[in-house]
Structures are given as C-alpha cells and as structure tokens.
C-alpha atoms as a PDB file:
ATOM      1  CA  UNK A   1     -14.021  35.835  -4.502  1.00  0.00           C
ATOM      2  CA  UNK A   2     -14.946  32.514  -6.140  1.00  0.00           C
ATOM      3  CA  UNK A   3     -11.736  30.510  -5.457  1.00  0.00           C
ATOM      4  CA  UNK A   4     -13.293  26.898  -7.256  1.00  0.00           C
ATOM      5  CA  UNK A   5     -10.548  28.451  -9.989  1.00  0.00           C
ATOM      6  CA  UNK A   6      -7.599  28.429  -7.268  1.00  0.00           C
ATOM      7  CA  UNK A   7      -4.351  28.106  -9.570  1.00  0.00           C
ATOM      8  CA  UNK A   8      -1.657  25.694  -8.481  1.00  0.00           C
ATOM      9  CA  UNK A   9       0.743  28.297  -7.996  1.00  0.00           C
ATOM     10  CA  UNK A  10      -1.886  29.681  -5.018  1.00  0.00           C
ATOM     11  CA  UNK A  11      -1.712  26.389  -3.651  1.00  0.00           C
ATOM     12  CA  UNK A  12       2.171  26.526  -3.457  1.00  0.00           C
ATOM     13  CA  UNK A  13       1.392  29.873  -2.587  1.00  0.00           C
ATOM     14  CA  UNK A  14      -0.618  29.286   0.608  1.00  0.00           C
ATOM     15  CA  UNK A  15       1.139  25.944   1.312  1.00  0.00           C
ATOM     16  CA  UNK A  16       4.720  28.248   1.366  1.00  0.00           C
ATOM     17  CA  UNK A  17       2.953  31.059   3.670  1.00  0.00           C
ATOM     18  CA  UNK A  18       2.185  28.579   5.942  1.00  0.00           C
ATOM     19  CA  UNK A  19       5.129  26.240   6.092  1.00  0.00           C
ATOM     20  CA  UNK A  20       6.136  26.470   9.497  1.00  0.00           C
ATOM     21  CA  UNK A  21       2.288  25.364  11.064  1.00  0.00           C
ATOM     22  CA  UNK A  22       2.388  23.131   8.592  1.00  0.00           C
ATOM     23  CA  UNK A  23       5.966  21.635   9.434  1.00  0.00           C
ATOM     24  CA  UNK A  24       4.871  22.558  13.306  1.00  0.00           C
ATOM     25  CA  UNK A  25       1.965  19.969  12.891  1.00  0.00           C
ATOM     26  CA  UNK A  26       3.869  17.055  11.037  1.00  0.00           C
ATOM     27  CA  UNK A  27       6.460  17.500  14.544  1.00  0.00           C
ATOM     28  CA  UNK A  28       3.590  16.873  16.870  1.00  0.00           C
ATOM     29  CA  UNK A  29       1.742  14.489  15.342  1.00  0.00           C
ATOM     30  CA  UNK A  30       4.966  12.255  14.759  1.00  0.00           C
ATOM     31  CA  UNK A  31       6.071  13.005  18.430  1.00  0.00           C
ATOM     32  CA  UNK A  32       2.681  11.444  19.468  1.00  0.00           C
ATOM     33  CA  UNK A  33       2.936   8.209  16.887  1.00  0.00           C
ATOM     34  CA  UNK A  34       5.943   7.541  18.450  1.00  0.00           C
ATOM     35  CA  UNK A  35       5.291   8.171  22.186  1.00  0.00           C
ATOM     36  CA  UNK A  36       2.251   6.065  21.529  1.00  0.00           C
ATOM     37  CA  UNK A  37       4.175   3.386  20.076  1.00  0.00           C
ATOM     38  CA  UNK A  38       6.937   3.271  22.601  1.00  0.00           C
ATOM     39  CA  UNK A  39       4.949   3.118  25.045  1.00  0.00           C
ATOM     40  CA  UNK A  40       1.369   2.133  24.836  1.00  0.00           C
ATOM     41  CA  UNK A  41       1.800  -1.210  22.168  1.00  0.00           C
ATOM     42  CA  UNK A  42       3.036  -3.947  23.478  1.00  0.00           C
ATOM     43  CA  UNK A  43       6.686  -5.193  21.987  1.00  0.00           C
ATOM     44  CA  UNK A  44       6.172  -8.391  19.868  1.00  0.00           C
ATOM     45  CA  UNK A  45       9.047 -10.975  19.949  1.00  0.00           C
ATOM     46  CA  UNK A  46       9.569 -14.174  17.584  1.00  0.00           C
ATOM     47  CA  UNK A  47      11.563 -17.364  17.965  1.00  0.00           C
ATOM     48  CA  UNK A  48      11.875 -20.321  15.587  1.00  0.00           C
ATOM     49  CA  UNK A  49      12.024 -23.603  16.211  1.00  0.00           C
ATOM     50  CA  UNK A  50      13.290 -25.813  13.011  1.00  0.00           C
ATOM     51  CA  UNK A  51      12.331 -29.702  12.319  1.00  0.00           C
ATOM     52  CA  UNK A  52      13.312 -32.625  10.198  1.00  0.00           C
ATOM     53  CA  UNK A  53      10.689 -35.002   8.901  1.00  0.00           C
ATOM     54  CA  UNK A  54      11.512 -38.702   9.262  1.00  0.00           C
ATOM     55  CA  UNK A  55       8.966 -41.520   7.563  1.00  0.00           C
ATOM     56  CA  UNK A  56       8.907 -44.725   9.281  1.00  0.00           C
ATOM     57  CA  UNK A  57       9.221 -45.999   5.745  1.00  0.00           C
ATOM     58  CA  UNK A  58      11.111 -48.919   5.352  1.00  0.00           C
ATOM     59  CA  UNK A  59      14.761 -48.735   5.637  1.00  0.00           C
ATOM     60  CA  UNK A  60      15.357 -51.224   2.730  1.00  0.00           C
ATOM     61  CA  UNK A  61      13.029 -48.562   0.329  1.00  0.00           C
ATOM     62  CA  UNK A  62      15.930 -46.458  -1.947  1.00  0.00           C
ATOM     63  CA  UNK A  63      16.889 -43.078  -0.564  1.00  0.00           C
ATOM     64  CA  UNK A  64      14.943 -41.284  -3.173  1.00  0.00           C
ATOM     65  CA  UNK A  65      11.803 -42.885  -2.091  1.00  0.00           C
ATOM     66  CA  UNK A  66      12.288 -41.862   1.655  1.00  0.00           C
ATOM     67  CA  UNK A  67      13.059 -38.139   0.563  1.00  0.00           C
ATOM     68  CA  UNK A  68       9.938 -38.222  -1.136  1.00  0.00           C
ATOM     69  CA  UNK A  69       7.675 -39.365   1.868  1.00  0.00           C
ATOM     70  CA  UNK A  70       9.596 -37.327   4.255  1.00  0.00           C
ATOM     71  CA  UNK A  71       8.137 -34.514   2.132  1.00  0.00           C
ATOM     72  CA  UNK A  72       4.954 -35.004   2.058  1.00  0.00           C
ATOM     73  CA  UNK A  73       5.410 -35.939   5.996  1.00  0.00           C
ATOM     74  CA  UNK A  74       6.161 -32.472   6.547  1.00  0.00           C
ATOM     75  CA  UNK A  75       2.886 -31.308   5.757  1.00  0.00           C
ATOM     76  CA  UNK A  76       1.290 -33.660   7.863  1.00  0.00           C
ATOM     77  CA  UNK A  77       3.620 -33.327  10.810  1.00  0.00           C
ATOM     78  CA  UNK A  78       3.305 -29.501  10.515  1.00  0.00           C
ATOM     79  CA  UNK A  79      -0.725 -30.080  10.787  1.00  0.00           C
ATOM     80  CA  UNK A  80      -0.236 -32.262  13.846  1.00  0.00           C
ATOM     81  CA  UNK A  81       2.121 -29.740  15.928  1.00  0.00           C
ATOM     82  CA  UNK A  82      -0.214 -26.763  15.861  1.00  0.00           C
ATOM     83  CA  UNK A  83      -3.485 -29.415  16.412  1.00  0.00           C
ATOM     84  CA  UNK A  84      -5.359 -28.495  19.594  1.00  0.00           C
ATOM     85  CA  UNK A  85      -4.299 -31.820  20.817  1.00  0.00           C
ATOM     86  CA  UNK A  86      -0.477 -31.057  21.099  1.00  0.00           C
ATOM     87  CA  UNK A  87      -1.758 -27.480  22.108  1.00  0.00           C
ATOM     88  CA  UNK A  88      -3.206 -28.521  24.972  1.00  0.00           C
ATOM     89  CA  UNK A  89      -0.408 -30.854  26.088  1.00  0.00           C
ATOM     90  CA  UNK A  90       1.316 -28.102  26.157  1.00  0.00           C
ATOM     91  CA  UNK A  91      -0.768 -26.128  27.897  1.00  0.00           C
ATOM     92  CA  UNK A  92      -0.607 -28.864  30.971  1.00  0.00           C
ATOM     93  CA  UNK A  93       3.289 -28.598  31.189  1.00  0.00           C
ATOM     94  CA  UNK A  94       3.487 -25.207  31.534  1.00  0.00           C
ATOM     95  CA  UNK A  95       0.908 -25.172  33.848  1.00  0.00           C
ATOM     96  CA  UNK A  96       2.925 -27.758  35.781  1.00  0.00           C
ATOM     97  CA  UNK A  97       6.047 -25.728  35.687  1.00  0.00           C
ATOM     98  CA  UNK A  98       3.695 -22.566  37.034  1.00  0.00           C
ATOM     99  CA  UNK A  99       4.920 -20.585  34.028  1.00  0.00           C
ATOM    100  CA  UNK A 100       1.863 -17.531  33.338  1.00  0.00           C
ATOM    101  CA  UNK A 101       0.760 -14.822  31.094  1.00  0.00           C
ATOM    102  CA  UNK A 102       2.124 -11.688  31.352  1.00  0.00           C
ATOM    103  CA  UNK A 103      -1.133 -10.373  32.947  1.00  0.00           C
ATOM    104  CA  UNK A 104      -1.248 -13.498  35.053  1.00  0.00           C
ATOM    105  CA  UNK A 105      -3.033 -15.838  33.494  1.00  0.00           C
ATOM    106  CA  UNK A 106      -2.398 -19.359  32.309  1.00  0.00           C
ATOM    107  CA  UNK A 107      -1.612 -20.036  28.913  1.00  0.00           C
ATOM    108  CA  UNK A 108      -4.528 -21.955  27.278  1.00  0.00           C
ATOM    109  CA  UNK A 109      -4.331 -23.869  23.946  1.00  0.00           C
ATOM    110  CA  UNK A 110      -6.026 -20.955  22.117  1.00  0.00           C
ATOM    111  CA  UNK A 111      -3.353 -18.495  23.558  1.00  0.00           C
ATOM    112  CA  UNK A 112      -0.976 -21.301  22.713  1.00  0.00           C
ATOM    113  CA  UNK A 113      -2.215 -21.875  19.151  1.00  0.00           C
ATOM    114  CA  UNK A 114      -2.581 -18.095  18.645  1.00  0.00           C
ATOM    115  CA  UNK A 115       0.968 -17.777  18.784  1.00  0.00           C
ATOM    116  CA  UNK A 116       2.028 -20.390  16.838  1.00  0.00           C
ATOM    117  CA  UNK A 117       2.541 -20.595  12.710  1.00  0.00           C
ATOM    118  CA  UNK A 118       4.145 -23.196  10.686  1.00  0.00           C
ATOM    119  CA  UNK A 119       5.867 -23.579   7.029  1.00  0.00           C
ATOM    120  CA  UNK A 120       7.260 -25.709   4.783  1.00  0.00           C
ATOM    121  CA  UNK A 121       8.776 -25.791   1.913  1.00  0.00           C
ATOM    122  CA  UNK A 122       9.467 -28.812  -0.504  1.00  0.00           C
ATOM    123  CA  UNK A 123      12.272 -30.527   1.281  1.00  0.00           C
ATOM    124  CA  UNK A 124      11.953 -32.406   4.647  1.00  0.00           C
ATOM    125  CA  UNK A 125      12.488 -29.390   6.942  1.00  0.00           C
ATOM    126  CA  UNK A 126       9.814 -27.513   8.605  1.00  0.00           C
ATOM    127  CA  UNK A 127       9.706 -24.862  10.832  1.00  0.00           C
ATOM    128  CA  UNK A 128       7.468 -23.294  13.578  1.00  0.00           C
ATOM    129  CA  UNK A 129       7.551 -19.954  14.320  1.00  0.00           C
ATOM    130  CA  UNK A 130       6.142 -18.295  17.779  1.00  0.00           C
ATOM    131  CA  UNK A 131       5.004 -14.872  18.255  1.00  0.00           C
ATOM    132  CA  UNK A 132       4.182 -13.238  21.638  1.00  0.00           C
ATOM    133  CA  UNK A 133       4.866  -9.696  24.084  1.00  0.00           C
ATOM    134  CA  UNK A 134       6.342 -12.542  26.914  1.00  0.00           C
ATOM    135  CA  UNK A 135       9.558 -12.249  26.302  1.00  0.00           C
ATOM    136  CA  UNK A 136      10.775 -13.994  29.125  1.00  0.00           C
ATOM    137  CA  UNK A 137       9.044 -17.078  28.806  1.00  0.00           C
ATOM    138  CA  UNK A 138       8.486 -17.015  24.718  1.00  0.00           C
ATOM    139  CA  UNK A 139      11.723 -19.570  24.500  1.00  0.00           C
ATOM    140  CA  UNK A 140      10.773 -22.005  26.836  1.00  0.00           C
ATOM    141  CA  UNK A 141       6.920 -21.999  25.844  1.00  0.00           C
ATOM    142  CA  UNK A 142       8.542 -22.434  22.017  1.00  0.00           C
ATOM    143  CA  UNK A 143      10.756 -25.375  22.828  1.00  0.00           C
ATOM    144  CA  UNK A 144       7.343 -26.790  25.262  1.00  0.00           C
ATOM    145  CA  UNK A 145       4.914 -26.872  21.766  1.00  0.00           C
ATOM    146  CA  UNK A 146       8.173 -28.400  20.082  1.00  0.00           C
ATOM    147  CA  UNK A 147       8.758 -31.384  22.588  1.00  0.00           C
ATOM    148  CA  UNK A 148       5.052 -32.022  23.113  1.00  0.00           C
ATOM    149  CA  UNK A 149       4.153 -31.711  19.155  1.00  0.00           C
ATOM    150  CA  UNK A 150       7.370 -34.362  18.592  1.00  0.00           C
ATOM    151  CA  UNK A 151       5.960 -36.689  21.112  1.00  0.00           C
ATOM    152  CA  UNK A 152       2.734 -36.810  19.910  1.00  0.00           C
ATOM    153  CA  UNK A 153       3.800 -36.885  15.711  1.00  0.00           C
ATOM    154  CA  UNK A 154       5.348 -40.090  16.722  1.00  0.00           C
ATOM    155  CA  UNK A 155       2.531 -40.981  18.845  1.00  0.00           C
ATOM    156  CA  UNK A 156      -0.206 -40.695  15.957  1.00  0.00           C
ATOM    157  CA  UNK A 157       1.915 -40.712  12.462  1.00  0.00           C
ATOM    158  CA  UNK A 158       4.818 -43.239  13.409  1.00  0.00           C
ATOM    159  CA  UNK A 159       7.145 -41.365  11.983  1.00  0.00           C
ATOM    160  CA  UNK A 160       9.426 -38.726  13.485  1.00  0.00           C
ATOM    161  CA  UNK A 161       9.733 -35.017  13.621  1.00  0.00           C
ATOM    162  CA  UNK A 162      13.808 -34.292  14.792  1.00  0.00           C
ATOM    163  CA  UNK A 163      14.147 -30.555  16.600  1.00  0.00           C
ATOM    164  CA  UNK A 164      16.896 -29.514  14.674  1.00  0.00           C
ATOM    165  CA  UNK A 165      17.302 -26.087  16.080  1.00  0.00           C
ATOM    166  CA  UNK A 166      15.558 -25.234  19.307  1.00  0.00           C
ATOM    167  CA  UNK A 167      14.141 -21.668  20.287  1.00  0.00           C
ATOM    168  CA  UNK A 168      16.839 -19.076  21.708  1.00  0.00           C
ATOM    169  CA  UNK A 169      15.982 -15.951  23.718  1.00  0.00           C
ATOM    170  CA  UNK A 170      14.400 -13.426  21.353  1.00  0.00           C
ATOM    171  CA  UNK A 171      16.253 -10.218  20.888  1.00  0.00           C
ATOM    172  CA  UNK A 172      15.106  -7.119  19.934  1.00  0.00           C
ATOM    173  CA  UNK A 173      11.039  -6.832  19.355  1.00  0.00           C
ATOM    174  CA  UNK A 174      10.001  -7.063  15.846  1.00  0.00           C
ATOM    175  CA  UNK A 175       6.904  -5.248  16.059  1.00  0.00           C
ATOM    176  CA  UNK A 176       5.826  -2.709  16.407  1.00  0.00           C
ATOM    177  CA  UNK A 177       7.850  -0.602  14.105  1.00  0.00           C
ATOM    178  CA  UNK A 178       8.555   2.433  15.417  1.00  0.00           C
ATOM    179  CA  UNK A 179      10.119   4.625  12.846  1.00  0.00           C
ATOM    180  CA  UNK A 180       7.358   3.894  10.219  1.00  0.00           C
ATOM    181  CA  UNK A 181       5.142   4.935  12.991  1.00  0.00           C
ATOM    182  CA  UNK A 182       6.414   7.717  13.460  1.00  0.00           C
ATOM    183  CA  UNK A 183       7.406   9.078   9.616  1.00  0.00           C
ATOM    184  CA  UNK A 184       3.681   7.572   8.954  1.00  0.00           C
ATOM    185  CA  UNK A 185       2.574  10.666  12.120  1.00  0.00           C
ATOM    186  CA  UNK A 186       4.785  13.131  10.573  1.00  0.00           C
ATOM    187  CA  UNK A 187       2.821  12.602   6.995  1.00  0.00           C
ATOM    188  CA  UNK A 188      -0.395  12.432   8.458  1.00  0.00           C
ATOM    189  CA  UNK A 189       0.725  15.842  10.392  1.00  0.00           C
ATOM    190  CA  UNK A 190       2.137  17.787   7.353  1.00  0.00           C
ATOM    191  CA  UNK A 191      -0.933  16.324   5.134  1.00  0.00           C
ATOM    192  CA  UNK A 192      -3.676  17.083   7.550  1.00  0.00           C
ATOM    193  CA  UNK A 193      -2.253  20.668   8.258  1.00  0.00           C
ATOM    194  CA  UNK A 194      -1.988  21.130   4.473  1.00  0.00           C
ATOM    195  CA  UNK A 195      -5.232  20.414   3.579  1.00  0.00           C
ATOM    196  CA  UNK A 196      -7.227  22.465   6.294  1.00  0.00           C
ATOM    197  CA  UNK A 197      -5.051  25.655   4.334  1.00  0.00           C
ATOM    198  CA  UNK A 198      -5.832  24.423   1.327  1.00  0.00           C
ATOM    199  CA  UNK A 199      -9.359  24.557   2.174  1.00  0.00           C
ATOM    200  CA  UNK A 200      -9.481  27.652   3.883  1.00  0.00           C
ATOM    201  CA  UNK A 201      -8.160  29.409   0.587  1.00  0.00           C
ATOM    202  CA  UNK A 202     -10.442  27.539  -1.346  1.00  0.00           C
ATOM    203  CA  UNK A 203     -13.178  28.794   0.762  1.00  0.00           C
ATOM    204  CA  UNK A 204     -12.074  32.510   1.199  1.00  0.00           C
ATOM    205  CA  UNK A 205     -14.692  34.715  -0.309  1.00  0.00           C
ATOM    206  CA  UNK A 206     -12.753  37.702   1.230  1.00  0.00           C
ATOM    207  CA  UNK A 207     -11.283  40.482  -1.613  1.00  0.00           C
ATOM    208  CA  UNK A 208      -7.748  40.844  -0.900  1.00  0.00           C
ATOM    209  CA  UNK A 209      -6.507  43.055  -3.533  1.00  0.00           C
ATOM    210  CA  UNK A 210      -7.330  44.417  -7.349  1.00  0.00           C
ATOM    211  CA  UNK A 211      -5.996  41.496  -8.503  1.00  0.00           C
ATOM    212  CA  UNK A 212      -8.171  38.981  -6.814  1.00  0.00           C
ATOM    213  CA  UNK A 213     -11.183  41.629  -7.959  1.00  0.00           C
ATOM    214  CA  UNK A 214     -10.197  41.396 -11.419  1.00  0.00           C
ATOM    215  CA  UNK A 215     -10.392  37.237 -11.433  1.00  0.00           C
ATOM    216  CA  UNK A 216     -14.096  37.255  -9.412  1.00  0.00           C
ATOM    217  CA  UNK A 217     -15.435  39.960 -12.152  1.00  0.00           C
ATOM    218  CA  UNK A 218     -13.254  39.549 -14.933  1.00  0.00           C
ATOM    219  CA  UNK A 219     -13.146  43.862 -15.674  1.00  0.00           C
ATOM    220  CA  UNK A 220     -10.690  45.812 -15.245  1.00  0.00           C
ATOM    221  CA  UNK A 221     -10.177  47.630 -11.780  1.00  0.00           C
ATOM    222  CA  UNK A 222     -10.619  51.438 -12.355  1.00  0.00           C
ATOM    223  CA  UNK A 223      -9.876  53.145  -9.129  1.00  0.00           C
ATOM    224  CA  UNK A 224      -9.202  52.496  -5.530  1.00  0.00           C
ATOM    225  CA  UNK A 225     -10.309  54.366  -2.304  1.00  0.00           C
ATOM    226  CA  UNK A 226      -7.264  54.578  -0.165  1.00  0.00           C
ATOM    227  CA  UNK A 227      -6.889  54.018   3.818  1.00  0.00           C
ATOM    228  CA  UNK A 228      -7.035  57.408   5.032  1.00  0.00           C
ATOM    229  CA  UNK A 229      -5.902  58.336   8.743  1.00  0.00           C
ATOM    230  CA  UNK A 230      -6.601  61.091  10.433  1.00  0.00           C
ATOM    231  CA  UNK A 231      -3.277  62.662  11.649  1.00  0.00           C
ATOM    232  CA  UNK A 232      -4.834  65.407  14.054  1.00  0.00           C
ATOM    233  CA  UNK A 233      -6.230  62.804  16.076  1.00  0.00           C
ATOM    234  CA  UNK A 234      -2.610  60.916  16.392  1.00  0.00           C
ATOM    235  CA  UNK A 235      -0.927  64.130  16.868  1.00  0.00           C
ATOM    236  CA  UNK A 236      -3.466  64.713  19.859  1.00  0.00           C
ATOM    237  CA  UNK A 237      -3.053  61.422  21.011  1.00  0.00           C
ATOM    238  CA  UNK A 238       0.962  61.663  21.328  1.00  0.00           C
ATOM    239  CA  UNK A 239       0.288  64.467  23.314  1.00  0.00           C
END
C-alpha cells in the first residue's frame, strides 16, 4: 500500500502500538547520558575572586573625579591580571610550592590563562572568575593569579587593585549538568525510537486488511477468500 498518504491518526496509531519500545528506548538512552556524564566528564568547579580599583590620582582631586578614574582603571587592571605576564608569575609560584595538574603536570600560563575570565561593570569593582576539574587546588591557584596580578597592576599602572574577597573552596561542580543530560538522552531515546516506527509504517507496502486495500485502489472491496484450516489433519495430529 502507498502509505506517502499516512493520516495523523496512523501516526498516533503506530506511535500508541508501540509505546512501550518506544518508552523502553527513551529509559536506556537516558540511563547511558547519565552514566556517561557521571562518570566519564570531568566535574567543573568555579571560584571568584572580587577587586577594587584604586587610581593613584591625586588625593587633593574631588571624590567624583577619583570614582571616575577608578572606573575606567578597572578595565585596564582587569587587562593586566589575565596578561601572560602575571600568568606566568603565577605559574613560577606554584611551581615553587610543587602544586600540579591533576594528571601531573605543571600548570603553565596557558593552562593558567585558560582558566581564568574577568568582568566589570561600571563601578570600581571587578571580578575574576576561575574555572577548572582541580578541585583541590582551584582556591589556592585563584588567590595565586590574584596576589601576583595585584603585585604587578601596581608594578606597571601605579595604581592599586584591593582583593576584596578572596577565593573559597568550591562546592558542588557546576558543570556538567547532569539532569539536562540525562532528560536531553531520554528525548533523544523516545524521538529516535519514534521515528524508526514512523518510518517503518510509512514504508510498509504490506496489505493488512480491506480497508488499507480500499485507500491503495480507491474501489470498493467485493469479496474476501478466508483462512481455511484443514481440521482432519489437526484431529490426526491430536491423536
């Protein structure tokens, strides 16, 4: 039968027949998003480290005119901290303090600067927030980058960048998220299961009844040869 013309109510139809496989394959494929997820990507954790932007503007300027420069100061400042310079100062004190990647490595100024983002926002704070798996070590290489990007603001600007909050431990992992994995499995699943039905019907050239002989020809179904069994032979066979 041509089945280009399926209806939507054989969709439901076959979707509905099927519901179970269907539901069967959203179950496994969500069990194996989040198994994956657990435990095969590594747990991301984030700490922030929060500074104030000082000018070395005149003291006997108003107020209003050191606000304003410790504004744009932020900018700069923020620039400075994640510059490979104060990357790689920091590189050399945790290499001094023997502190290493999680795979055993040393933490370069590209790992460094990898983990590191900053932002401001039109005041004189700025913060600098650091992403990595090493849990262990993620506060004190957070509060390193902070000291050693300070030092070296006042070094080359003059002015001053004040830690106002330092890192803390990270808590729980913010990435990756394993519940949207896992309801993202269970769609793909049910949606992937669906579809190969869907397509089977659609596909079907098989005559299943009068009715489906009626749509391919569009005439009216006349007679029908029955299934006929032959009862001597099961009566023989009981025997």
């Amino acid at each position: 039968m041509n089945k280009s013309q399926l209806s939507l109510m054989d969709i439901v139809h076959t979707l509905l027949s099927h519901i179970l496989v269907i539901l069967l394959a959203g179950a496994v494929v969500g069990a194996a998003a989040w198994a994956y997820t657990t435990y095969k990507i590594p747990k991301m954790y984030r700490v922030t480290v929060t500074f104030y932007a000082l000018s070395n503007i005149n003291q006997e300027e108003s107020a209003t005119a050191n606000i304003a420069q410790n504004r744009q100061l932020a900018s700069t400042y923020s620039y400075v901290l994640r510059s490979n310079l104060v990357m790689k100062e920091a590189a050399d004190r945790l290499d001094e303090m023997k502190i290493r990647t999680p795979t055993g490595g040393l933490y370069s100024y590209g790992i460094l600067k990898g983990m590191t983002s900053v932002s401001t926002t039109n005041t004189e704070i700025f913060t600098a927030t650091f992403a990595s798996s090493d849990r262990e070590n993620l506060q004190l290489i957070a509060n390193t980058i902070a000291e050693a990007g300070a030092a070296k603001i006042q070094e080359i600007v003059g002015g001053e960048a004040k830690i106002i909050d330092e890192a803390e431990r990270p808590g729980a992992p913010y990435s990756p998220d394993v519940k949207a994995n896992t309801i993202t499995g269970i769609a793909i699943g049910v949606l992937i299961a669906a579809a190969i039905f869907v397509i089977r019907a659609l596909t079907d050239t098989t005559i299943w009844s009068e009715e489906d002989l009626s749509k391919q020809y569009n005439v009216p179904v006349l007679g029908s040869v029955p299934q006929l069994f032959n009862t001597e032979k099961q009566t023989v066979a009981k025997e």
